[in-house]
C-alpha atoms as a PDB file:
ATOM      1  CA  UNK A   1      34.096 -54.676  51.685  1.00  0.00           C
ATOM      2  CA  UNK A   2      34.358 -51.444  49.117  1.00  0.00           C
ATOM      3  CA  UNK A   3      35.585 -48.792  47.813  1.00  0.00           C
ATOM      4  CA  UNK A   4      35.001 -46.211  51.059  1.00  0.00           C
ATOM      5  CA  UNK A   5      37.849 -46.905  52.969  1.00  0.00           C
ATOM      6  CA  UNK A   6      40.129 -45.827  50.609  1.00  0.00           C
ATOM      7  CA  UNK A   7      38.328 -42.302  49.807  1.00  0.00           C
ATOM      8  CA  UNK A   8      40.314 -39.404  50.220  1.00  0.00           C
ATOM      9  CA  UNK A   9      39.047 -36.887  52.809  1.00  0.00           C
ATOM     10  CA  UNK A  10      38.977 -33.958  50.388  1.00  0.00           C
ATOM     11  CA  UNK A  11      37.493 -34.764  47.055  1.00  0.00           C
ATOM     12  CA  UNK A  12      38.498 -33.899  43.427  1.00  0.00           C
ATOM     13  CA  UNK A  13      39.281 -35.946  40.403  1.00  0.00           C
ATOM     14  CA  UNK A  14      43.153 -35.421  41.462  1.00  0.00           C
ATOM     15  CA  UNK A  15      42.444 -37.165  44.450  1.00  0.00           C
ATOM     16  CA  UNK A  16      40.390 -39.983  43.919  1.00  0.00           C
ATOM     17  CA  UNK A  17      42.292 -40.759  41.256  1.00  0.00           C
ATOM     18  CA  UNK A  18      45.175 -40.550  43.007  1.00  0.00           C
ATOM     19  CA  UNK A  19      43.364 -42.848  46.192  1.00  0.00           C
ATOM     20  CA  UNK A  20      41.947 -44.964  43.208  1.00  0.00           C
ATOM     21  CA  UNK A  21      45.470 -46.481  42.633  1.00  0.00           C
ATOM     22  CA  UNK A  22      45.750 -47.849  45.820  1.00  0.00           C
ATOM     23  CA  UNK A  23      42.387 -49.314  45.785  1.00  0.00           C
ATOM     24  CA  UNK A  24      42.210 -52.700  47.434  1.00  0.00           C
ATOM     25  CA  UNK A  25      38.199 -52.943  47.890  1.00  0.00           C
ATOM     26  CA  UNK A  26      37.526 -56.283  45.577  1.00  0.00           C
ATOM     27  CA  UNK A  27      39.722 -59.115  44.068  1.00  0.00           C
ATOM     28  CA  UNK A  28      40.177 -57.925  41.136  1.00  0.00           C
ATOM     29  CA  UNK A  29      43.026 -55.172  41.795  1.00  0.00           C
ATOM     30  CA  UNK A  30      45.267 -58.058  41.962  1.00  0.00           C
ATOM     31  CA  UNK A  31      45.507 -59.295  38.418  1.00  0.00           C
ATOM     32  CA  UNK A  32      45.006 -56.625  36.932  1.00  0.00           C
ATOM     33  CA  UNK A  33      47.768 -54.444  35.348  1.00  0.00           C
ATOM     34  CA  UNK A  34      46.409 -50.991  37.307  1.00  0.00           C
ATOM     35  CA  UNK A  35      43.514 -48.981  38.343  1.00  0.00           C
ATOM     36  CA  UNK A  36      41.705 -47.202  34.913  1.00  0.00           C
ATOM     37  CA  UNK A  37      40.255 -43.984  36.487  1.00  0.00           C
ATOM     38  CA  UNK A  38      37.939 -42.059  34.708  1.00  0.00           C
ATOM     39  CA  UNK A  39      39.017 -38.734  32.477  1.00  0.00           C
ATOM     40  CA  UNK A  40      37.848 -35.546  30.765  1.00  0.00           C
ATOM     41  CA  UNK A  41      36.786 -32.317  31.895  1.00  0.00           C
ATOM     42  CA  UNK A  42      36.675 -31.461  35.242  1.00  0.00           C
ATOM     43  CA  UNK A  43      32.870 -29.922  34.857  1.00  0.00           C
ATOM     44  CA  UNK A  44      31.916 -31.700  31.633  1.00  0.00           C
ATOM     45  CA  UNK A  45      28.211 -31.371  30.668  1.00  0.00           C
ATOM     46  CA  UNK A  46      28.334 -34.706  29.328  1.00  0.00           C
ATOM     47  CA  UNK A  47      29.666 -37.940  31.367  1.00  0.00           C
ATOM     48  CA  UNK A  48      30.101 -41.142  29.394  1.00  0.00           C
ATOM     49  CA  UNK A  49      30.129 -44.102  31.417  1.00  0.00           C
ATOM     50  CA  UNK A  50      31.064 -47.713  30.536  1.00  0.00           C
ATOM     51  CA  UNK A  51      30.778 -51.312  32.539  1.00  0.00           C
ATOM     52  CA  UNK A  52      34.956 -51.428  32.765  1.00  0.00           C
ATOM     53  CA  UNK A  53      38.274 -51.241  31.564  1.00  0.00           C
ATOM     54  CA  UNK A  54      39.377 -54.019  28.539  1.00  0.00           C
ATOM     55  CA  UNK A  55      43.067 -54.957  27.555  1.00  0.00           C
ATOM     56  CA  UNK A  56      44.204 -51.781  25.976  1.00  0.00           C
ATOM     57  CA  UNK A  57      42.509 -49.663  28.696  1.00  0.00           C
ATOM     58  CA  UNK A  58      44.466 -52.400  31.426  1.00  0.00           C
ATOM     59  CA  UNK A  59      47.737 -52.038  29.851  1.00  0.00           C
ATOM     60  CA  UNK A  60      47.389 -48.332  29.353  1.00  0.00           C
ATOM     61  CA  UNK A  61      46.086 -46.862  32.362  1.00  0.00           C
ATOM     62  CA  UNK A  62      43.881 -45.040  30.183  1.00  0.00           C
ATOM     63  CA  UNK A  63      39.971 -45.403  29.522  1.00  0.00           C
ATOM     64  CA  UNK A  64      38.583 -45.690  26.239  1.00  0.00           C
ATOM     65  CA  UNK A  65      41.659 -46.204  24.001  1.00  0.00           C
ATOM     66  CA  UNK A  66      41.051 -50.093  22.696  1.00  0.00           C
ATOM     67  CA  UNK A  67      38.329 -50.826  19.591  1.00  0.00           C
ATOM     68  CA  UNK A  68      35.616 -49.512  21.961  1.00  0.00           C
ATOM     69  CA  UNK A  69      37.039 -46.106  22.074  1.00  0.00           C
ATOM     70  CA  UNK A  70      37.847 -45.838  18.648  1.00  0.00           C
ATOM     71  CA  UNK A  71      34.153 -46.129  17.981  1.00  0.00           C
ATOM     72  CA  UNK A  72      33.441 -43.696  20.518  1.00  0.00           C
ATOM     73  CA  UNK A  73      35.730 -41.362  19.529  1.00  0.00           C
ATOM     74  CA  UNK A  74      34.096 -41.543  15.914  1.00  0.00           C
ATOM     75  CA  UNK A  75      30.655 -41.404  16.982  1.00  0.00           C
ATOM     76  CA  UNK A  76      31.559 -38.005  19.056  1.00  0.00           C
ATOM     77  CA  UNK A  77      32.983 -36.492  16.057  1.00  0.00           C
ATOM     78  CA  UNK A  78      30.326 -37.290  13.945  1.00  0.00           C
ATOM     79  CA  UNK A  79      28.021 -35.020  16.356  1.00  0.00           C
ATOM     80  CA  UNK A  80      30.664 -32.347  16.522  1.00  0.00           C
ATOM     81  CA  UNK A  81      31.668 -33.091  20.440  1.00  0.00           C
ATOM     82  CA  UNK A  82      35.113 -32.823  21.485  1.00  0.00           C
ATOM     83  CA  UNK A  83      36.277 -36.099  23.548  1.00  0.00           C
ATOM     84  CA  UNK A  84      38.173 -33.555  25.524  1.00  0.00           C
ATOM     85  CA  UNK A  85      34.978 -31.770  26.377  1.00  0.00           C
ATOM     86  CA  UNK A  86      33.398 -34.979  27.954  1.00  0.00           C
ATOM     87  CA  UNK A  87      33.991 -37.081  31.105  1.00  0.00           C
ATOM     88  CA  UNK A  88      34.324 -40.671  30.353  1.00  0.00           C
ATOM     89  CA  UNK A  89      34.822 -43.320  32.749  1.00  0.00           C
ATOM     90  CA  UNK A  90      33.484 -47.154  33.853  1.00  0.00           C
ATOM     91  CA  UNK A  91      31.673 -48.482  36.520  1.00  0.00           C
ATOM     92  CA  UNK A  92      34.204 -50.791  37.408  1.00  0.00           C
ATOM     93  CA  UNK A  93      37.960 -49.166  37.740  1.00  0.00           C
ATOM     94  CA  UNK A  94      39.731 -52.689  37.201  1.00  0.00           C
ATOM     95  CA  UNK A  95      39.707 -55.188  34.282  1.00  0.00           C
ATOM     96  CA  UNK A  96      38.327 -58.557  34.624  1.00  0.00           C
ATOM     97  CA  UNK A  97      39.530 -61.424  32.407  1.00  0.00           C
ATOM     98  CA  UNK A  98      40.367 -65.094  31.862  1.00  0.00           C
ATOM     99  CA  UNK A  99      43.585 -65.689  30.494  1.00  0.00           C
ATOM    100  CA  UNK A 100      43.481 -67.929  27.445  1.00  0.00           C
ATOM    101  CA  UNK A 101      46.934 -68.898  26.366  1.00  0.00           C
ATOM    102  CA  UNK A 102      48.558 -65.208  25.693  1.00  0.00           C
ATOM    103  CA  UNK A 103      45.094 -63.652  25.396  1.00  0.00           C
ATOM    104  CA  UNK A 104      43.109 -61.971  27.840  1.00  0.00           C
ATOM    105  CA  UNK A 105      39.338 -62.632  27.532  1.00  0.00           C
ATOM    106  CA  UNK A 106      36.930 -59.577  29.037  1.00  0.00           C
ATOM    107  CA  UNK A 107      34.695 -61.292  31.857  1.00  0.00           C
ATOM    108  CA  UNK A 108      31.313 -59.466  32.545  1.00  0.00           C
ATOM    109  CA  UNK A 109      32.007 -58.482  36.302  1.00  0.00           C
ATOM    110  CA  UNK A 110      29.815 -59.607  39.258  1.00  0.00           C
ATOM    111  CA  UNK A 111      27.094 -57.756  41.096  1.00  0.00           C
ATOM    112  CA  UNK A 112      29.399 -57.880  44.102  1.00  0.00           C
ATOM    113  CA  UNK A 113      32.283 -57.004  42.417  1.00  0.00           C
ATOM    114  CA  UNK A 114      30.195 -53.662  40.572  1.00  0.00           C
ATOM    115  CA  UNK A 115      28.855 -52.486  44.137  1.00  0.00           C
ATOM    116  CA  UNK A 116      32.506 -52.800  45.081  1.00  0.00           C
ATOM    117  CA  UNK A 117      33.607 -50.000  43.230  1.00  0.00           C
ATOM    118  CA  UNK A 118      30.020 -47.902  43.172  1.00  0.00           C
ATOM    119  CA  UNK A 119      31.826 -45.609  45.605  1.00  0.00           C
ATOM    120  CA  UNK A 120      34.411 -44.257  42.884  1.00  0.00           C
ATOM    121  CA  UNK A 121      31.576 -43.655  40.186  1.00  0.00           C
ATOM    122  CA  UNK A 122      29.458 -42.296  42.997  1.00  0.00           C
ATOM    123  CA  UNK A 123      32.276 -39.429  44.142  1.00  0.00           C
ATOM    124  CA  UNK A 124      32.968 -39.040  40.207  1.00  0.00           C
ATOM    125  CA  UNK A 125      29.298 -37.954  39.371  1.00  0.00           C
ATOM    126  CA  UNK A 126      29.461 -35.473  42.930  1.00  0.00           C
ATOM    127  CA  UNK A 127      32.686 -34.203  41.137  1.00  0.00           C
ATOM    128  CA  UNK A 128      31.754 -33.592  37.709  1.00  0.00           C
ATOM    129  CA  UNK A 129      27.865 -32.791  38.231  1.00  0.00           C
ATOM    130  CA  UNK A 130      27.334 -33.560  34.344  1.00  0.00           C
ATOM    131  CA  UNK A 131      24.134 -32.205  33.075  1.00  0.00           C
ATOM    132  CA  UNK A 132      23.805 -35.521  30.871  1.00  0.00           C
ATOM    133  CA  UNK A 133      25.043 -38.819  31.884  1.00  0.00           C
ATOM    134  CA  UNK A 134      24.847 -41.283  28.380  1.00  0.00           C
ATOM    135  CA  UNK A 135      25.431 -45.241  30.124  1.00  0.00           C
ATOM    136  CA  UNK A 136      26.676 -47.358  27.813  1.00  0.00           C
ATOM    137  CA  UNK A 137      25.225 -50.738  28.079  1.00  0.00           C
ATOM    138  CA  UNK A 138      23.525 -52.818  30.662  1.00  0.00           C
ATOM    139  CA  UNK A 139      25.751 -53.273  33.440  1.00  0.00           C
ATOM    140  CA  UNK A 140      25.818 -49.269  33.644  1.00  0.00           C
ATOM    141  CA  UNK A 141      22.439 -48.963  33.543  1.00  0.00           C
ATOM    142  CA  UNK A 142      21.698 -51.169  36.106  1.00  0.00           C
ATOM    143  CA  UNK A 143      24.946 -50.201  38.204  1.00  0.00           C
ATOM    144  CA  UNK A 144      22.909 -46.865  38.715  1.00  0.00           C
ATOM    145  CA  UNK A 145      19.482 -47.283  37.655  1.00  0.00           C
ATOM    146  CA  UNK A 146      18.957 -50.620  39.736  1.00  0.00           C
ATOM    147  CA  UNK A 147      18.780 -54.115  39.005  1.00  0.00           C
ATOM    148  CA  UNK A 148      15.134 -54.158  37.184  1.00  0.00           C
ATOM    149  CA  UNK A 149      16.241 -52.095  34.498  1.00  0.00           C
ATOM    150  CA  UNK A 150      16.619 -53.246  31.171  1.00  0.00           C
ATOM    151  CA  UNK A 151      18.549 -51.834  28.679  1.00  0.00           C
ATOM    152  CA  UNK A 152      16.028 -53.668  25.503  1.00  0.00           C
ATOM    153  CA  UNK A 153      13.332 -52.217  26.992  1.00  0.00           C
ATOM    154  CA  UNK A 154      14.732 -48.086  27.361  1.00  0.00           C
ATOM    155  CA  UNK A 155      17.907 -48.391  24.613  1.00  0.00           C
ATOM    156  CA  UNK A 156      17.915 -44.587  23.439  1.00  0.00           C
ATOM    157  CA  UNK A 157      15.183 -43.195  25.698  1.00  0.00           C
ATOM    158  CA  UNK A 158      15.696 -40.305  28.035  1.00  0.00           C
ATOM    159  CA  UNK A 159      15.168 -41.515  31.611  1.00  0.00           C
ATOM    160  CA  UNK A 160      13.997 -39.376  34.529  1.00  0.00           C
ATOM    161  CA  UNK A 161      16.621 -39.165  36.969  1.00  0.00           C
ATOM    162  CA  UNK A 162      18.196 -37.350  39.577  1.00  0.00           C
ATOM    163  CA  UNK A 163      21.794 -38.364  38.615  1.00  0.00           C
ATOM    164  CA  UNK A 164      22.103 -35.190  35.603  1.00  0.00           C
ATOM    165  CA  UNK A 165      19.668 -32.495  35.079  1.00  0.00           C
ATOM    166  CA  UNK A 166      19.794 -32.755  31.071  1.00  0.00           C
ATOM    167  CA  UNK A 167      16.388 -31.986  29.714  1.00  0.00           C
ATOM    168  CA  UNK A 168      16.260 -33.744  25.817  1.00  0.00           C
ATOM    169  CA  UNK A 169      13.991 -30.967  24.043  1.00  0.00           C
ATOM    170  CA  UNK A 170      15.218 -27.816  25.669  1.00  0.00           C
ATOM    171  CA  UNK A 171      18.036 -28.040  27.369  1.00  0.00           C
ATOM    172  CA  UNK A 172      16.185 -26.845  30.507  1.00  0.00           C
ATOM    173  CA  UNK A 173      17.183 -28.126  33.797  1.00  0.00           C
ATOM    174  CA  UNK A 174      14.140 -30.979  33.836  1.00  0.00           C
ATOM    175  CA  UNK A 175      16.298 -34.150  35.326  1.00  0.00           C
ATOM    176  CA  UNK A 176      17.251 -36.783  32.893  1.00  0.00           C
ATOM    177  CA  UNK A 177      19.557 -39.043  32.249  1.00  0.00           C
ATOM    178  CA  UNK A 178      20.248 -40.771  28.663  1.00  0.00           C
ATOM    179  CA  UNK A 179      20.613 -44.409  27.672  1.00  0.00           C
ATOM    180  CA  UNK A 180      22.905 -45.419  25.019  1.00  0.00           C
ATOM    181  CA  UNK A 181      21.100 -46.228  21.696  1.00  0.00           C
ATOM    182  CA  UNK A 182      22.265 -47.662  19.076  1.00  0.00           C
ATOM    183  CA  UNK A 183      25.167 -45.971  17.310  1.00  0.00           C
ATOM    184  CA  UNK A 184      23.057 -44.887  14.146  1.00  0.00           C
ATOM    185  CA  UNK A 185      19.808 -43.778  16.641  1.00  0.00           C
ATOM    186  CA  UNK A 186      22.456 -42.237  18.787  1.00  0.00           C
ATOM    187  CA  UNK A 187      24.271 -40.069  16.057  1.00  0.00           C
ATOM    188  CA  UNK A 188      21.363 -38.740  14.534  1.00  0.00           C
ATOM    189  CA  UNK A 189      19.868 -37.687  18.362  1.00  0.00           C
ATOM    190  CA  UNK A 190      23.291 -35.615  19.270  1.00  0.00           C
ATOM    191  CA  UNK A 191      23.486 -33.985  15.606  1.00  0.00           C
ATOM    192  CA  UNK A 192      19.703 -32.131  16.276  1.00  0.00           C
ATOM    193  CA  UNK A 193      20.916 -31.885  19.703  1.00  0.00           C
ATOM    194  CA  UNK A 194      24.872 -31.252  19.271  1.00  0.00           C
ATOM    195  CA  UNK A 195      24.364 -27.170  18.625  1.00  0.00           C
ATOM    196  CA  UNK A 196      22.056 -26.555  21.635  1.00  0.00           C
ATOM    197  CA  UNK A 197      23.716 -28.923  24.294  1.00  0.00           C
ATOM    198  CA  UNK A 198      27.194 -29.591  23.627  1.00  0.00           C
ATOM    199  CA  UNK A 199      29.599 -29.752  26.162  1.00  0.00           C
ATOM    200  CA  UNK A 200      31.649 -25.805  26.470  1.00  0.00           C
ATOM    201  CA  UNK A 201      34.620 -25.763  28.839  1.00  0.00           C
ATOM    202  CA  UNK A 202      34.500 -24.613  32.527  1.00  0.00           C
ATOM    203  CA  UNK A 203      35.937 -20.866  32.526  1.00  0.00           C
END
């Protein structure tokens, strides 16, 4: 069981967000506070996408708003991007946790449990069509580069793919799609990059 039987005929961020709340294709809708559906601009160059929601995002209904964000948000300022000019989301739409006394411990989620929920990201990316698509970490990379990937071997490396048509040295429509590098790599890539490629609202 996944994700597709609770796809909305016509397709838009409205909608699958709005189908995404009702989502019942894995376990883990039940402990969890809510869905955490992805956000930005509608035709963002740039999609961010994470492995899933943690406690802030949970409680919030928002993605990217716990320690995690913060850091984003800082890196994306420090290469002149606008958070509302990008689309960030997760692979996985629910949070995953083990409850230790009043906390709420992050879990890595399951193979099973990612493939669950493939169909959102899936209808996300046919939304958006970013021209670059920065994963950030492993169980991103894998969720849509494949098992065999590894994130040690590629961190910060422009990828070949069909999934955005970013090209890394002109802007050109050559497919790629970027890994997260470190933050420090990262930052100084997007500031030689930032002026050329930086996300401009749909008109």
């Amino acid at each position: 069981m996944d994700a597709t039987e609770f796809m909305p005929a016509r397709k838009s961020l409205k909608t699958l967000r709005e189908a995404a709340a009702g989502c019942r294709g894995c376990h883990l809708y039940a402990p969890a506070t809510q869905t955490v559906f992805g956000e930005g601009l509608k035709r963002a160059r740039l999609m961010m996408v994470g492995e899933m929601p943690g406690d802030r995002e949970d409680r919030a209904g928002k993605v990217f708003v716990g320690p995690a964000g913060r850091e984003l948000d800082k890196a994306l300022e420090r290469v002149g991007i606008a958070r509302a000019d990008v689309y960030i989301t997760n692979v996985v739409k629910h949070f995953k946790f083990e409850e230790r006394g009043k906390r709420r411990i992050h879990q890595k989620p399951k193979k099973g449990e990612v493939d669950a929920c493939m169909p959102w990201l899936r209808a996300e990316l046919d939304v958006v069509r970013p021209r670059a698509l920065v994963l950030l970490g492993a169980t991103a990379a894998q969720a849509l580069l494949g098992p065999g990937f590894r994130l040690t071997a590629s961190r910060g490396r422009p990828i070949e793919s069909e999934l955005a048509s970013f090209s890394p040295r002109t802007c050109e429509s050559r497919p790629s799609t970027s890994r997260a590098p470190r933050p420090s790599r990262w930052r100084a890539r997007c500031r030689r990059r930032a002026a050329a490629c930086a996300p401009r609202r749909a008109r």
